[in-house]
Protein backbone atom coordinates (compact mmCIF):
# COMPACT_ATOMS: atom_id res chain seq x y z
CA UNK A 1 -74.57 42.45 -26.90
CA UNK A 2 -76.06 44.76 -29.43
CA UNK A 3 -74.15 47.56 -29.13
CA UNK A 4 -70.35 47.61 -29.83
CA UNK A 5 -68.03 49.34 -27.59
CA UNK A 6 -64.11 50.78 -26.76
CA UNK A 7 -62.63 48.91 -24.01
CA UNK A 8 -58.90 50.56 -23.33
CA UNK A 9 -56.47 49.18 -20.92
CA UNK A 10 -54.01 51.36 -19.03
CA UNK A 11 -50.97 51.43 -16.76
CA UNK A 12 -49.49 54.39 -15.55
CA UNK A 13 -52.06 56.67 -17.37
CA UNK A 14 -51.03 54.84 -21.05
CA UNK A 15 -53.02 52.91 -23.15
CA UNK A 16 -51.69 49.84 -23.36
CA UNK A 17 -54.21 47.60 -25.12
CA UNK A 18 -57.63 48.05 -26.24
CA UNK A 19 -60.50 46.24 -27.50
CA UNK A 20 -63.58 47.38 -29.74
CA UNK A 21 -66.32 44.81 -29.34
CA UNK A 22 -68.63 44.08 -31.78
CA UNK A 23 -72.30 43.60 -31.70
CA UNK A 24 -72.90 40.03 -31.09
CA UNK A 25 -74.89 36.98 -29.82
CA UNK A 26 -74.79 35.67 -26.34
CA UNK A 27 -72.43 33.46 -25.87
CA UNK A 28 -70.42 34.08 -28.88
CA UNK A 29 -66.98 33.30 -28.23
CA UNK A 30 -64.03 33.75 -30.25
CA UNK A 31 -62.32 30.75 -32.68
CA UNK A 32 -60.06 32.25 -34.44
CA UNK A 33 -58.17 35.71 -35.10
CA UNK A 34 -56.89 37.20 -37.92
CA UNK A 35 -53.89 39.87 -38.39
CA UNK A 36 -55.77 42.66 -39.97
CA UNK A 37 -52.06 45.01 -40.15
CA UNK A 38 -51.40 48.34 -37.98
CA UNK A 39 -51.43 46.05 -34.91
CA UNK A 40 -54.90 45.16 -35.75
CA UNK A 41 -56.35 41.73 -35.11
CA UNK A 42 -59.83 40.96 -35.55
CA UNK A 43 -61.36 38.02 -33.67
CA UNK A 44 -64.18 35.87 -35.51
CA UNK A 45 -66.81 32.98 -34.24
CA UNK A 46 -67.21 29.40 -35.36
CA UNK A 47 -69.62 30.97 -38.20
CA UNK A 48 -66.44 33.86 -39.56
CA UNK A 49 -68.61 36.64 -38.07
CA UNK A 50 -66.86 39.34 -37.14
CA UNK A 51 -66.76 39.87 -32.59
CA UNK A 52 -63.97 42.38 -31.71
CA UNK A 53 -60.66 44.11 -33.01
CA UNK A 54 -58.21 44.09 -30.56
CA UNK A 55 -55.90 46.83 -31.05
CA UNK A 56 -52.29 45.66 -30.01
CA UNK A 57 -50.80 49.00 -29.95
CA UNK A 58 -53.62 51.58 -29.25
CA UNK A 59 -51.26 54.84 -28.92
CA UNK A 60 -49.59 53.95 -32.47
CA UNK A 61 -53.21 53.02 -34.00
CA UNK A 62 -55.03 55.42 -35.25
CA UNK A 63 -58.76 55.97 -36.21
CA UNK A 64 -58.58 55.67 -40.09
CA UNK A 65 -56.71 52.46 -39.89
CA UNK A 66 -59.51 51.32 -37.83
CA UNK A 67 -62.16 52.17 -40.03
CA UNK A 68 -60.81 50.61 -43.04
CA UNK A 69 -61.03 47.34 -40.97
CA UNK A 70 -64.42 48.30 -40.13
CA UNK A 71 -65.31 48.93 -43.64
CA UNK A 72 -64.27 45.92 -44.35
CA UNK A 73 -66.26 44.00 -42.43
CA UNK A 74 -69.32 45.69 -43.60
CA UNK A 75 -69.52 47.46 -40.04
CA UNK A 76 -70.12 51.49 -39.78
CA UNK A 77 -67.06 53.93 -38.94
CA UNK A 78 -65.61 54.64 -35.56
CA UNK A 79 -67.67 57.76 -34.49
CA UNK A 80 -65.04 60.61 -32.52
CA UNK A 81 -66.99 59.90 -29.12
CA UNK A 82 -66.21 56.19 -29.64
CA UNK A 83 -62.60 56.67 -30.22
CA UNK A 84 -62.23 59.83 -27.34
CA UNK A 85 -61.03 57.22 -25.11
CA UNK A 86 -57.50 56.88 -27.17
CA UNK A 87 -57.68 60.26 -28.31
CA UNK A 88 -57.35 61.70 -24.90
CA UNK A 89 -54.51 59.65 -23.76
């Protein structure tokens, strides 16, 4: 995958989880995860890159927390169109 991407979960018109994915390698697959704070988890590969941050509460998260995590991990910010998904909700 080379582009990353906002995947948001809902029930009953909520957001109740959601998942930015990072850009990545085939077949990548998550070995570990790591609490990043603000209901933030980032998931890494065998080799500590960086694939996705789950976001465990997406209506309480919001899009500066997120790109401090992104900063981070050396990744650009969250553009608005990116993060319209959870702002609409």
């Amino acid at each position: 995958m080379k582009h990353r991407y906002l995947e948001v979960t809902y029930r009953k018109g909520k957001p109740i989880a959601a998942y930015l994915y990072l850009p990545r390698d085939v077949g990548a697959a998550a070995v570990r995860n790591e609490d990043a704070g603000n209901g933030l988890r980032i998931d890494y590969d065998a080799q500590g890159r960086a694939l996705g941050i789950e976001l465990t509460a997406p209506r309480l998260a919001t899009v500066e927390q997120l790109n401090a995590v992104m900063l981070m991990l050396g990744q650009e910010p969250v553009q608005a169109q990116e993060w319209a998904p959870l702002e609409a909700a």
